[in-house]
Structure formats: C-alpha cells, structure tokens
C-alpha atoms as a PDB file:
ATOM      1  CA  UNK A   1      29.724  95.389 -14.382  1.00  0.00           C
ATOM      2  CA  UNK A   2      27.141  92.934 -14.996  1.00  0.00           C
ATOM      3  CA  UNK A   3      24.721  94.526 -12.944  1.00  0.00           C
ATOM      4  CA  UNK A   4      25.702  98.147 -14.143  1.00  0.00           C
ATOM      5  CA  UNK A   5      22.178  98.811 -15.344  1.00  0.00           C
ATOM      6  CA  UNK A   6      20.719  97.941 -11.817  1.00  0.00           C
ATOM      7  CA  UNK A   7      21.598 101.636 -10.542  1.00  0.00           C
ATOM      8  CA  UNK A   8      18.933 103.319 -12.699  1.00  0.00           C
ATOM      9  CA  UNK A   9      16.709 101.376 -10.150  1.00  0.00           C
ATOM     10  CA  UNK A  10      19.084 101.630  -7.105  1.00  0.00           C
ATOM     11  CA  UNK A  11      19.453 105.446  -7.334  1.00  0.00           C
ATOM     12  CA  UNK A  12      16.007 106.675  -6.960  1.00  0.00           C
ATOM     13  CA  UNK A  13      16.372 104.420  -3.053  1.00  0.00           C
ATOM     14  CA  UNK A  14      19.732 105.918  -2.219  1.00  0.00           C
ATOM     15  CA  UNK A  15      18.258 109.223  -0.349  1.00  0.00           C
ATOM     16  CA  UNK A  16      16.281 106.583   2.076  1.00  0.00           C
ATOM     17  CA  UNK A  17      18.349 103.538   2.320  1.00  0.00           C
ATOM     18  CA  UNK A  18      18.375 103.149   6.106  1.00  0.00           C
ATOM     19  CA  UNK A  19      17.017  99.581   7.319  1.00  0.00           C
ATOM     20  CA  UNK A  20      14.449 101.582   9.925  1.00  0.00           C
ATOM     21  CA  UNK A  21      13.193 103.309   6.466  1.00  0.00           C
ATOM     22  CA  UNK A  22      12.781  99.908   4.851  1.00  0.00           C
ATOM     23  CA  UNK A  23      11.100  97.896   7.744  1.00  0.00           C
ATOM     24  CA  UNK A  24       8.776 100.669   8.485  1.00  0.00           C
ATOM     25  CA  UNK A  25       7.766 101.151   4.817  1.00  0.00           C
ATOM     26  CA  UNK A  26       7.299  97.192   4.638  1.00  0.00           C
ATOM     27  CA  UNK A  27       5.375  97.386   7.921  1.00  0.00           C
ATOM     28  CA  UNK A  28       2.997 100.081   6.501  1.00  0.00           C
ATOM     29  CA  UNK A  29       2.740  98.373   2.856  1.00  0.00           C
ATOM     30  CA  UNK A  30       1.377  94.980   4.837  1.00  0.00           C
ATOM     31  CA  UNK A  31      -0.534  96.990   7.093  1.00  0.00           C
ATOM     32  CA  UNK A  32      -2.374  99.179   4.436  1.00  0.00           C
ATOM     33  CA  UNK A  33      -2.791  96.123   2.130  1.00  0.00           C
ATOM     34  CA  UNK A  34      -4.623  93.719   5.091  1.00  0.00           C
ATOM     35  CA  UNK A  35      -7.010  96.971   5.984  1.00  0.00           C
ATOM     36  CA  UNK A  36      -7.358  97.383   2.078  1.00  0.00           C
ATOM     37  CA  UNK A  37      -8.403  93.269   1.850  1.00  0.00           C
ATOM     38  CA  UNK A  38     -10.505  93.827   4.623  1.00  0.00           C
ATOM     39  CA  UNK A  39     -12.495  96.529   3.339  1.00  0.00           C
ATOM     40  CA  UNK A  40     -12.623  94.660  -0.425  1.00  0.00           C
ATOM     41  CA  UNK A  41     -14.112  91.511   1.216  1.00  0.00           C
ATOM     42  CA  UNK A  42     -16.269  93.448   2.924  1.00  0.00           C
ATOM     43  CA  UNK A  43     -17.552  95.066  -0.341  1.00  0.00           C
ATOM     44  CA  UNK A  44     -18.106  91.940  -2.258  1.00  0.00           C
ATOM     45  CA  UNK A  45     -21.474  90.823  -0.978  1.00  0.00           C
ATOM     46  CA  UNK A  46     -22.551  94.517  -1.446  1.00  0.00           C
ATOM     47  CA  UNK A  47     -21.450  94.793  -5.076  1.00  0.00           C
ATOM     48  CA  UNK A  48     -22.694  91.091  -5.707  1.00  0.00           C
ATOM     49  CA  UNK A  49     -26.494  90.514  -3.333  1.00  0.00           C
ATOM     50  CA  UNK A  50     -26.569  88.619  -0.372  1.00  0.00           C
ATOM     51  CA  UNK A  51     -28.046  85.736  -2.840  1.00  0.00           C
ATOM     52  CA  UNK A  52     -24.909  86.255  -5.641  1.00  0.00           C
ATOM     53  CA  UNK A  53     -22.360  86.264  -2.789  1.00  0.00           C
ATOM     54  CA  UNK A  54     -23.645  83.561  -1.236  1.00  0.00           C
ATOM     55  CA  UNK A  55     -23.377  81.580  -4.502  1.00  0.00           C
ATOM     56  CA  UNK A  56     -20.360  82.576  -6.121  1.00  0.00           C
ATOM     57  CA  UNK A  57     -18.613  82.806  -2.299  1.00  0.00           C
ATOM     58  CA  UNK A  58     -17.063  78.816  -2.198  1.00  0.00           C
ATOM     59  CA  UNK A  59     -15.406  79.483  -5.458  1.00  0.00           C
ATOM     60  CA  UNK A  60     -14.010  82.508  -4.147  1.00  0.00           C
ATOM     61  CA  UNK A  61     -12.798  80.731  -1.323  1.00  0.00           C
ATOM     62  CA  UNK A  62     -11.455  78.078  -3.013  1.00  0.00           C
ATOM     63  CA  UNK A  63     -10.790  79.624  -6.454  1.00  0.00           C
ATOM     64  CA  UNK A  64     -12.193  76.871  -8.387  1.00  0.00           C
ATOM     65  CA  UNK A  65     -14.908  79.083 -10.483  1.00  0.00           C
ATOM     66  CA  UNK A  66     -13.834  81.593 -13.496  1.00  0.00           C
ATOM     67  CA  UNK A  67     -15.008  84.722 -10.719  1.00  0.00           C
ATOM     68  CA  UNK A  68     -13.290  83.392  -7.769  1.00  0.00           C
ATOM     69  CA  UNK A  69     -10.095  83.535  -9.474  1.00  0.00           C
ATOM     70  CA  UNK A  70     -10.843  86.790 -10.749  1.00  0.00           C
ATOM     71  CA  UNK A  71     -12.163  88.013  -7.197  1.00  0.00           C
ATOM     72  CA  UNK A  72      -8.877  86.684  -5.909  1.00  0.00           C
ATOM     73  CA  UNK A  73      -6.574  88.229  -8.391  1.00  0.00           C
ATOM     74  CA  UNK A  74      -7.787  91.701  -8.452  1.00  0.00           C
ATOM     75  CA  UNK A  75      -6.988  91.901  -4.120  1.00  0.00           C
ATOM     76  CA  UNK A  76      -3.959  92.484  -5.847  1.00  0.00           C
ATOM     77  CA  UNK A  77      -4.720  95.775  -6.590  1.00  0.00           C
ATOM     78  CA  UNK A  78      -4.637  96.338  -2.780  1.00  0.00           C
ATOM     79  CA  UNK A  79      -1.294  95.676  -2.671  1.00  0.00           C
ATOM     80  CA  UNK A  80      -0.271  98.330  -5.376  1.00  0.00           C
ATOM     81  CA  UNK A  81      -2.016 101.219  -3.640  1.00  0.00           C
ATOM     82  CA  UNK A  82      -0.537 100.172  -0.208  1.00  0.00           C
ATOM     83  CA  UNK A  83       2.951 100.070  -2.062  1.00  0.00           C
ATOM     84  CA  UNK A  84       2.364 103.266  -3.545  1.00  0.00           C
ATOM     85  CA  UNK A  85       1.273 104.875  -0.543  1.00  0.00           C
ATOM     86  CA  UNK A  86       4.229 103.462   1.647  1.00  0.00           C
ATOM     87  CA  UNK A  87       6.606 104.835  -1.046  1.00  0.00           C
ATOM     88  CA  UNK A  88       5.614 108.462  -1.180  1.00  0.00           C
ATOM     89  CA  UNK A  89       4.778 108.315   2.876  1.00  0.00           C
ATOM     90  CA  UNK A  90       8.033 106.569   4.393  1.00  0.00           C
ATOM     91  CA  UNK A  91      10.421 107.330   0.551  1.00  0.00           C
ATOM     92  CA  UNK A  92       9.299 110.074  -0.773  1.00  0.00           C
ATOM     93  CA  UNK A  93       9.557 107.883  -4.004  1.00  0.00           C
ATOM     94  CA  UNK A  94       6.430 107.038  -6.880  1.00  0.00           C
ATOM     95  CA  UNK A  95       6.026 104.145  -7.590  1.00  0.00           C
ATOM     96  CA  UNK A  96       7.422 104.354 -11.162  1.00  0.00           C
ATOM     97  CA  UNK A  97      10.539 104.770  -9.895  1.00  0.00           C
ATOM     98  CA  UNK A  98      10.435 101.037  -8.866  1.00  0.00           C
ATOM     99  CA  UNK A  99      10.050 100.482 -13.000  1.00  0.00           C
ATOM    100  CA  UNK A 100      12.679 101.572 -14.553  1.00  0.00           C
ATOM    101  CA  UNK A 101      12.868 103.933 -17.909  1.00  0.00           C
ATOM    102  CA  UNK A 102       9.215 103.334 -19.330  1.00  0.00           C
ATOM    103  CA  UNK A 103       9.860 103.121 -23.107  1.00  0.00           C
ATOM    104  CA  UNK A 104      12.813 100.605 -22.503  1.00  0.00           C
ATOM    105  CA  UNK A 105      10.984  98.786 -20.091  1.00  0.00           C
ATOM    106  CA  UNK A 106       8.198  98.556 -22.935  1.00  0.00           C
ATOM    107  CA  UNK A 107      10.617  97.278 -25.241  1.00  0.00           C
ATOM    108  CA  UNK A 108      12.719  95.158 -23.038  1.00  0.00           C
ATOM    109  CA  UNK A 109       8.882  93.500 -22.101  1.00  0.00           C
ATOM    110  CA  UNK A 110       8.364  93.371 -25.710  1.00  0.00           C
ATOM    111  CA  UNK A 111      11.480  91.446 -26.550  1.00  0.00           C
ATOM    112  CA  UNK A 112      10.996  88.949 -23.469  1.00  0.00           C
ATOM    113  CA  UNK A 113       7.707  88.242 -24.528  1.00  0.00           C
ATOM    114  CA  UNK A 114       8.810  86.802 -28.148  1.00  0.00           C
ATOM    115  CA  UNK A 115      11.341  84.821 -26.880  1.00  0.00           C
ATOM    116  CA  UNK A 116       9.394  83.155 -24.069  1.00  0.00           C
ATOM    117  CA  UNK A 117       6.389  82.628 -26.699  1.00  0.00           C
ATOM    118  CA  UNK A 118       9.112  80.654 -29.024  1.00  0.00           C
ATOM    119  CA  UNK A 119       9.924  78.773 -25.911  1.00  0.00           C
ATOM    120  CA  UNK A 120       6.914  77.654 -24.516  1.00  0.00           C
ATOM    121  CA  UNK A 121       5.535  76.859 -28.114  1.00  0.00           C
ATOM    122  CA  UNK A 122       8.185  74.431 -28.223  1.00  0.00           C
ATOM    123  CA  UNK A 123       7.901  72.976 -24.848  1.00  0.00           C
ATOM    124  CA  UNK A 124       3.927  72.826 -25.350  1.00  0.00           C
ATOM    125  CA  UNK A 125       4.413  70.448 -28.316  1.00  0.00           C
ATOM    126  CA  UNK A 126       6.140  67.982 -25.824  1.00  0.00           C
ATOM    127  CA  UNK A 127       4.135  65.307 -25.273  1.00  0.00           C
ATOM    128  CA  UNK A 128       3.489  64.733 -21.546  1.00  0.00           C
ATOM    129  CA  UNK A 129       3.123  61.106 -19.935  1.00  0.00           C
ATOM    130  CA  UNK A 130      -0.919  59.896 -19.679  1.00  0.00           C
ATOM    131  CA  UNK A 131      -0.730  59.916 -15.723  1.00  0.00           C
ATOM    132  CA  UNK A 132       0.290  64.118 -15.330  1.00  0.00           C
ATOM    133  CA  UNK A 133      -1.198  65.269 -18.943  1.00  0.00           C
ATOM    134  CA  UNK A 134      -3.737  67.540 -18.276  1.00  0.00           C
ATOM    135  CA  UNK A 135      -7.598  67.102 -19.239  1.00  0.00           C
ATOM    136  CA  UNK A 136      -9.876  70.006 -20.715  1.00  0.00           C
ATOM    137  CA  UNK A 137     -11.451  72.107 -17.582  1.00  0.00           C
ATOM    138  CA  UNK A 138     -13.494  75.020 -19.299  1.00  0.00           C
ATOM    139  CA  UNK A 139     -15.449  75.656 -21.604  1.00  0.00           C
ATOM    140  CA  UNK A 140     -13.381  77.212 -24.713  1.00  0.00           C
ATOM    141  CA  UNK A 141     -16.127  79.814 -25.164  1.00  0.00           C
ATOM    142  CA  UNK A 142     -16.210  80.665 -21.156  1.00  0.00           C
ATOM    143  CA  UNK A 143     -12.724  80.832 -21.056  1.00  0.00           C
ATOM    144  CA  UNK A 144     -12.494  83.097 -24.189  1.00  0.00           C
ATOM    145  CA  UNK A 145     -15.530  85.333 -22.694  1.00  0.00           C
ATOM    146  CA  UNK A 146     -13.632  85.503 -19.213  1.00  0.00           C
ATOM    147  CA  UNK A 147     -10.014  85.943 -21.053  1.00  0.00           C
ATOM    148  CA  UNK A 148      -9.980  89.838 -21.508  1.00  0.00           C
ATOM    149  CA  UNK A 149     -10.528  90.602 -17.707  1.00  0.00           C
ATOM    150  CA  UNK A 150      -8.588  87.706 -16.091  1.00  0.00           C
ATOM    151  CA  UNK A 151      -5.678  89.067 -18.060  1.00  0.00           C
ATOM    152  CA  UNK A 152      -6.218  92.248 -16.406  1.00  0.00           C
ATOM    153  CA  UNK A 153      -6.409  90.573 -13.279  1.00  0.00           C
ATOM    154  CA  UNK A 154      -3.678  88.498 -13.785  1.00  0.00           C
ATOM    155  CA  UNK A 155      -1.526  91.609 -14.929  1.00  0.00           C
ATOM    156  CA  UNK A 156      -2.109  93.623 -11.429  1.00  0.00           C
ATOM    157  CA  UNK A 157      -0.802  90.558  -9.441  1.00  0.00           C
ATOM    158  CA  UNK A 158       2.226  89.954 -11.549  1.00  0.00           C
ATOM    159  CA  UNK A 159       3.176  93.441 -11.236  1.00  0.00           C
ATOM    160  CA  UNK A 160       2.163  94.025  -7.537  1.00  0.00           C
ATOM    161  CA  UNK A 161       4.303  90.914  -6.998  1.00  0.00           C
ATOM    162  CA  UNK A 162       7.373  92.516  -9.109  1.00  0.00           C
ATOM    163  CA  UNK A 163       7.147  95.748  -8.069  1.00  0.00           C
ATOM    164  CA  UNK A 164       7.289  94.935  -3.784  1.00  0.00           C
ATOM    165  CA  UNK A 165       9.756  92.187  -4.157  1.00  0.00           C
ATOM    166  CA  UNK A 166      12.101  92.914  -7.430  1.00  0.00           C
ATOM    167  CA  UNK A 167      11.272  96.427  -6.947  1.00  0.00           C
ATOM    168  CA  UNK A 168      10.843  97.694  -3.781  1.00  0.00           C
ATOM    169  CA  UNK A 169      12.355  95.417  -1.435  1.00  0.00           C
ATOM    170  CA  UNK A 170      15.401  94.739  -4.276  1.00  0.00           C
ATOM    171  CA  UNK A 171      16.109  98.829  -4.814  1.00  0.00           C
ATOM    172  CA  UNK A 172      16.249  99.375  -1.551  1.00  0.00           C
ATOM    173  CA  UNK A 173      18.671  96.650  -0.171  1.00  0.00           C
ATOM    174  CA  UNK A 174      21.006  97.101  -2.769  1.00  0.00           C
ATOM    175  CA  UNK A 175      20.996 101.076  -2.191  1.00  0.00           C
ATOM    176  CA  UNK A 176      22.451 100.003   1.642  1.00  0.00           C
ATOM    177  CA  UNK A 177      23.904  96.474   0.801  1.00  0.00           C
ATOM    178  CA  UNK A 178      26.823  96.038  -2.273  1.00  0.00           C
ATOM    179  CA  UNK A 179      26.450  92.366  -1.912  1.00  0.00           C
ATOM    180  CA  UNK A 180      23.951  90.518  -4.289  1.00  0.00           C
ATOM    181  CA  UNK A 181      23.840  87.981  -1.912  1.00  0.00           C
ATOM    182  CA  UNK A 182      21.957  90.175   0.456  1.00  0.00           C
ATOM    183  CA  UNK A 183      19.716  92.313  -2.297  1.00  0.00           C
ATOM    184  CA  UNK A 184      18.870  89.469  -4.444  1.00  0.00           C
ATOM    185  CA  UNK A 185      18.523  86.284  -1.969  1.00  0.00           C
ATOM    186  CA  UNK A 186      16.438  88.170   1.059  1.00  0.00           C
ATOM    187  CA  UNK A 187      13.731  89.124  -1.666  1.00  0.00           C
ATOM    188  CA  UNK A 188      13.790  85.968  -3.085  1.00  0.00           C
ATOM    189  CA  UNK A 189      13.500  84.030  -0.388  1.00  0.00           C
ATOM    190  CA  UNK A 190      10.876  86.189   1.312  1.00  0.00           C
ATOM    191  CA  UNK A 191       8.507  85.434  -1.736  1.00  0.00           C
ATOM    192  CA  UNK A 192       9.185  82.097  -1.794  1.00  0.00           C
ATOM    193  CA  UNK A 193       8.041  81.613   1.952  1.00  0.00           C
ATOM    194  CA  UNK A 194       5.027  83.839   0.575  1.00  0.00           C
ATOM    195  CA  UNK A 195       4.015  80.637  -1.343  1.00  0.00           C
ATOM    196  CA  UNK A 196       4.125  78.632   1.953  1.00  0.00           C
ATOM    197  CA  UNK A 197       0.745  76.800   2.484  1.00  0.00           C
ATOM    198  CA  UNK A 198       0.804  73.287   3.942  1.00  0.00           C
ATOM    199  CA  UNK A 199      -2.918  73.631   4.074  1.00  0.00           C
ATOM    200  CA  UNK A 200      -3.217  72.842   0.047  1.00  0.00           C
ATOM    201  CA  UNK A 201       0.128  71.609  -0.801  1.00  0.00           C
ATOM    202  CA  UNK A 202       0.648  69.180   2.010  1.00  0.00           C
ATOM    203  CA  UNK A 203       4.287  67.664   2.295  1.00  0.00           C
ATOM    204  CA  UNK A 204       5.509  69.276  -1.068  1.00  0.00           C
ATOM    205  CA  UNK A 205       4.594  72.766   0.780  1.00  0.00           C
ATOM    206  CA  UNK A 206       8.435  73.511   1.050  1.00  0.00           C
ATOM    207  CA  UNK A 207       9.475  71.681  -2.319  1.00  0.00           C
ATOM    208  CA  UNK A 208       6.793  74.840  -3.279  1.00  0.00           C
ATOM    209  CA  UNK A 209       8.404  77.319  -1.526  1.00  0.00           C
ATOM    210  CA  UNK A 210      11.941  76.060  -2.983  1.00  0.00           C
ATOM    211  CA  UNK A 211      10.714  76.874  -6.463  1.00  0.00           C
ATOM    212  CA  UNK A 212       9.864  80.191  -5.868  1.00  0.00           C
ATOM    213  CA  UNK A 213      12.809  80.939  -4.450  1.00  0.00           C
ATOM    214  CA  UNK A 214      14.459  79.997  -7.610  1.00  0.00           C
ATOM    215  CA  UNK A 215      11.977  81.737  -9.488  1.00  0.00           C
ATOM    216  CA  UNK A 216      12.541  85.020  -7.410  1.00  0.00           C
ATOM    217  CA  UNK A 217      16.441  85.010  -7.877  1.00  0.00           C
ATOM    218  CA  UNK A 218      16.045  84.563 -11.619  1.00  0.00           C
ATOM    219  CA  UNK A 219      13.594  87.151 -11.774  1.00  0.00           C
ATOM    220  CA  UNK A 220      15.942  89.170  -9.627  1.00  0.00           C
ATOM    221  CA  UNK A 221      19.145  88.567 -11.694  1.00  0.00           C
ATOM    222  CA  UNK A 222      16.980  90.121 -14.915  1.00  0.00           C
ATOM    223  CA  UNK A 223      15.838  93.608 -13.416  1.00  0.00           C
ATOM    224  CA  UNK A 224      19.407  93.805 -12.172  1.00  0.00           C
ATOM    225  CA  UNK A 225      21.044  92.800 -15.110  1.00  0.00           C
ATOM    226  CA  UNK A 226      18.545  94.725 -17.264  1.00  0.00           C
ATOM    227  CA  UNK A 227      17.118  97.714 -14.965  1.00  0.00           C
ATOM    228  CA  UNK A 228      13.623  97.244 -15.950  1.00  0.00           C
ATOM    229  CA  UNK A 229      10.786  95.207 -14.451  1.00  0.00           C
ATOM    230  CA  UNK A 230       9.888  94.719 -17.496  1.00  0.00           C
ATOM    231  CA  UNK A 231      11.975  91.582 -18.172  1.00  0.00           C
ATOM    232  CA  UNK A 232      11.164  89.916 -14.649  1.00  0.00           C
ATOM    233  CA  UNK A 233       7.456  91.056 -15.149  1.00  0.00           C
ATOM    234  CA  UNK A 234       6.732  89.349 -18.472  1.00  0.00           C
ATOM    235  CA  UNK A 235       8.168  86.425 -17.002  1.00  0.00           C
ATOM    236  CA  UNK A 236       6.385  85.870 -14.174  1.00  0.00           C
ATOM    237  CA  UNK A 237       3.178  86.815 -16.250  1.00  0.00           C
ATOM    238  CA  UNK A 238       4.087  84.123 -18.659  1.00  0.00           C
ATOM    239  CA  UNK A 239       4.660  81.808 -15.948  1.00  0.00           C
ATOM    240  CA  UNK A 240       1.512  82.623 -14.541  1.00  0.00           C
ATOM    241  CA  UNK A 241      -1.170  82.403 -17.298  1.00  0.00           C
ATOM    242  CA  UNK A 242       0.574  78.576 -18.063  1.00  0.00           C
ATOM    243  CA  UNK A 243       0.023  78.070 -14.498  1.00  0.00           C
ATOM    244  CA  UNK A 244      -3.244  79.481 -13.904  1.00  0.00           C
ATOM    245  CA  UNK A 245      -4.583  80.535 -17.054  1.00  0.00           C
ATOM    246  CA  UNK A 246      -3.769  77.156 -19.846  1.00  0.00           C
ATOM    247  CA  UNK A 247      -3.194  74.654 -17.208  1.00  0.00           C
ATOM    248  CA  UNK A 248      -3.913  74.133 -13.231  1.00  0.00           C
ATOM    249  CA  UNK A 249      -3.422  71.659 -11.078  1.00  0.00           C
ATOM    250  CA  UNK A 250      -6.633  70.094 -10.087  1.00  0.00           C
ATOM    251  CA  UNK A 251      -8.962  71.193  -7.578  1.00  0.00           C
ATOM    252  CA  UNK A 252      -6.126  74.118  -6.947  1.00  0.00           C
ATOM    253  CA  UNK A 253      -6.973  77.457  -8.205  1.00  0.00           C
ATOM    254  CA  UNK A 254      -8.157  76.177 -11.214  1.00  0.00           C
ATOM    255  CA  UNK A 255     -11.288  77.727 -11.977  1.00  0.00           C
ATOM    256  CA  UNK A 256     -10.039  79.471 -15.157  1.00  0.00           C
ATOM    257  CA  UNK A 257      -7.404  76.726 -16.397  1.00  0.00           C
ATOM    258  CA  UNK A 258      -8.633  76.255 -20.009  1.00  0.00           C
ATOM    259  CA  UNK A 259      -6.982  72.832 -18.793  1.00  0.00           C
ATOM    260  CA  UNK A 260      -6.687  70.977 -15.032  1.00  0.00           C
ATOM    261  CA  UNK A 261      -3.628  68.656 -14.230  1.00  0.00           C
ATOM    262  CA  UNK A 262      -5.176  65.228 -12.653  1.00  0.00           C
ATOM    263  CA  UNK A 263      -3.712  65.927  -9.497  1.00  0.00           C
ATOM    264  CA  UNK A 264      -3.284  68.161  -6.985  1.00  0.00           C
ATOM    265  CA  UNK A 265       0.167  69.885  -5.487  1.00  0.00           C
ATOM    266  CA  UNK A 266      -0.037  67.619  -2.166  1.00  0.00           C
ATOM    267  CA  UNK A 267       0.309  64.338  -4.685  1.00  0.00           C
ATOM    268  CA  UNK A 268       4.318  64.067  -4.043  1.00  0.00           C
ATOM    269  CA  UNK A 269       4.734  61.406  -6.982  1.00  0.00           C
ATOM    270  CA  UNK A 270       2.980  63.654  -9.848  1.00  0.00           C
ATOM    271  CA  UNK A 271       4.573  66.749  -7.884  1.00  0.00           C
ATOM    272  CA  UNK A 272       8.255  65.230  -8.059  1.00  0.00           C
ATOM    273  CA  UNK A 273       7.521  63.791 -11.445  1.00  0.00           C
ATOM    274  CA  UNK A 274       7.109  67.672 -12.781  1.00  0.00           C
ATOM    275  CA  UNK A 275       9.289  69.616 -10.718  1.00  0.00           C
ATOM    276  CA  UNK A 276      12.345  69.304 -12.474  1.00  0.00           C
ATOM    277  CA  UNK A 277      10.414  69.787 -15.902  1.00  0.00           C
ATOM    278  CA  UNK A 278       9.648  73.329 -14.013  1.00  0.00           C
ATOM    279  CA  UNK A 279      13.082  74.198 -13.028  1.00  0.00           C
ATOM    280  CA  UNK A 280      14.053  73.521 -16.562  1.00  0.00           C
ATOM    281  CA  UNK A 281      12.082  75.462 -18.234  1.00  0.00           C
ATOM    282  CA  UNK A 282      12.619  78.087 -15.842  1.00  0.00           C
ATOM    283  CA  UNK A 283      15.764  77.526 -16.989  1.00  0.00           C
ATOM    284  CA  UNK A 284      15.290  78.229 -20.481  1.00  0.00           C
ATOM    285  CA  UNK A 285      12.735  81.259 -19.985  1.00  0.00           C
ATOM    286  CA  UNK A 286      15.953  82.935 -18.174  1.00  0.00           C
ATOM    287  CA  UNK A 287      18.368  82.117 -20.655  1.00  0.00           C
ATOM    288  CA  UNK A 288      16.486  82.602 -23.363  1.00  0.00           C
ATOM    289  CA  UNK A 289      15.545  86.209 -21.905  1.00  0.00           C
ATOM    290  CA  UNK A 290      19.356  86.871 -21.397  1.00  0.00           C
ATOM    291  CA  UNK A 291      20.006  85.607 -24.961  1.00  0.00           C
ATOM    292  CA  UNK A 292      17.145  87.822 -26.960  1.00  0.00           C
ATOM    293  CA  UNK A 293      18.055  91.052 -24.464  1.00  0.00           C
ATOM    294  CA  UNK A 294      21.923  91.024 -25.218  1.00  0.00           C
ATOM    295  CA  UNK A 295      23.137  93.813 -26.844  1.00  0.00           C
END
C-alpha cells in the first residue's frame, strides 16, 4: 500500500508494457537525442562566429566558464524532445503522462521545496573544516546576471533526467514487473553508471557512480510513494544548484559555482572526507520530504 499512489503513473504504461516496447523506445530516445547533440554542436559556432566559438569553446568543453555550463545544460533539452518523440512513436503516450496530476505535482513540488530550503539552511550554517571549505569563484554580480537563465537551464536537465529515468524507464517496468526491486533498482542503477567518468573523477569514479545510485532509489521511492515527479524533481534540482550552482568542486564544472571546493572529485582524501556528509544529507532531504508530504 505504500506505493498505492505509484499507479496514477503506472497506468498510463500498462497498454505497452512489453520489454521489446521498452528497449526499442530506449533505443530510439538515445538515438534521437545523440543526432539531436549532434546537430546542436553543430549549430553553436553558427549562432556564436567562428571568433566567439572559438573563444568561449574550452569552457564549453570543460564547463569551467558561466556559458559553457549553460551550453552544456541546455543539450538537455535534446533529451526531452527525443523522450517525447519515443513516447508518442513506440507508446502512444505524452509525455505528461510521465508527470503525474499537474496541480498536485505543483503542490507536492511546492511543499518539497520548503522543507529542503529549511534543511539545507541548516546544514549551510555548518561550519566546514579549512582544508574542503569552499573559496568564492564568481563574481556575485556575474553570477546574479547569469542566475535567471542557468536556472532555466538547470531546470530542463533535472527534469529530462526525472522524466527518462523516474519516469519513463520507472512507469514502464513497474507496468510489467510487481517487484520494486526490478522497477526501482534497474533505473537507479542505470543513472548511476550514467555518472561514470574515470576521465575527471579518477579512482573515486565508482564511489561517484555509488552515490547516484543512492540518489536514484531515493528519488525513485518519492514518485512511487507520492505519484508525482514533482517530489523527486525538486530534489534533484535542489541537489543540483548546491552542486553546481552555490558550490563546485574545483576545476569540475564549475564555471557558475558562486563558490569552488579546493579540490577536485579525483582527490580520494577530500572526496572520502565529504561523501558521507552527502549521503547524510541525502538522507535528510528524503526524510524530510516524506515527513512535510504525509498526509
């Protein structure tokens, strides 16, 4: 019963529930999403002059300028119209079917967003040690003048995130699976091997990819337990404007962190020195989700 709500979500994926259904929709969604890349890179020194592209192009590539993080967000508008498309094409579904009731996913998002402000005010005011507190990286001005569009930005790649993985892949798996252990822990751990780069993160590549996993069956528990994205959503935006947004790690993606960590996520001491400070307050977000969306 504690995942009653999860069939408003579940329903809409019951008339195409078979596996060849699934793996062909998630073969067209990764298909139409690298072609849609393709042809956005493509664009970029178009939109921007051979002379602008060729000097805003390293901090694309590496993310470490306020537009390359922007750049690099928005490809994650791709990945909603490839979803979208692989939904009506292979599901006959919309893609608001993957969101549950929109005026209680509103509110639910509403709701989640108070209680994970309380939270991270508190956890904010914690002093950190001198060796892994984090230095000011931007300008306050720049980052306030960049602010209104990389929240944008950061809002399509939460949701195309939540919607293929909590949505899509989720819905559909539990529509031909009863076992959580199946709907909930194949998503998750697909987007946790999504964060899989031992080009950046070095040895702590998998301790990375552990996290996310974690991250992805919390957020998973919460649209079942709920049957909204909007719960799972607001998290992971939350999560993600602390992480990319307030404070980065350094050198890493950083390029609109108000604030830059000094060091980077291949540094294993700094890296094992904050992970469990991460799972906690993980921790917390979820249970203080579950705690201000109880009725």
């Amino acid at each position: 019963m504690r995942y009653a709500a999860h069939e408003t979500l579940v329903a809409p994926a019951r008339p195409s529930a078979g596996l060849g259904r699934l793996l062909a929709g998630s073969a067209l969604v990764v298909a139409t999403f690298l072609a849609l890349s393709f042809a956005y890179s493509s664009a970029l020194p178009l939109v921007f002059g051979a002379e602008g592209w060729a000097r805003l192009r390293p901090g694309v590539l590496s993310a470490t300028t306020p537009e390359g993080v922007i750049i690099n967000l928005l490809t994650f508008a791709c990945l909603i119209v490839a979803l979208a498309l692989a939904l009506r094409t292979v599901h006959g579904r919309r893609i608001t079917s993957l969101i549950g009731p929109p005026t209680l996913a509103r509110a639910q998002a509403g709701r989640t967003l108070v209680a994970l402000g309380l939270l991270y005010g508190v956890v904010m005011a914690i002093p950190l040690p001198d060796s892994l507190s984090p230095a000011p990286n931007l300008d306050l001005r720049t980052w306030l003048g960049f602010l209104p569009l990389a929240l944008i930005a950061l809002a399509l790649q939460v949701f195309a995130e939540e919607a293929v993985f909590r949505g899509y892949l989720q819905s559909q798996l539990a529509a031909r699976f009863a076992a959580p252990l199946v709907w909930m822990g194949l998503p998750s751990l697909a987007f946790g091997l999504l964060h899989f780069d031992p080009s950046t993160q070095g040895a702590m590549a998998w301790l990375v990819v552990g996290w996310a996993t974690v991250f992805g069956l919390a957020a998973a528990d919460l649209t079942a337990r709920f049957g909204t994205l909007g719960p799972a959503t607001t998290l992971h935006f939350i999560n993600n404007f602390s992480a990319i947004l307030l404070a980065a790690p350094n050198g890493q993606f950083d390029g609109l962190a108000l604030y830059a960590y000094p060091f980077s996520l291949e540094e294993e001491t700094a890296m094992l020195a904050m992970m469990p400070a991460d799972l906690l307050i993980l921790l917390c977000g979820w249970l203080a989700i579950r705690l201000a969306l109880r009725r």
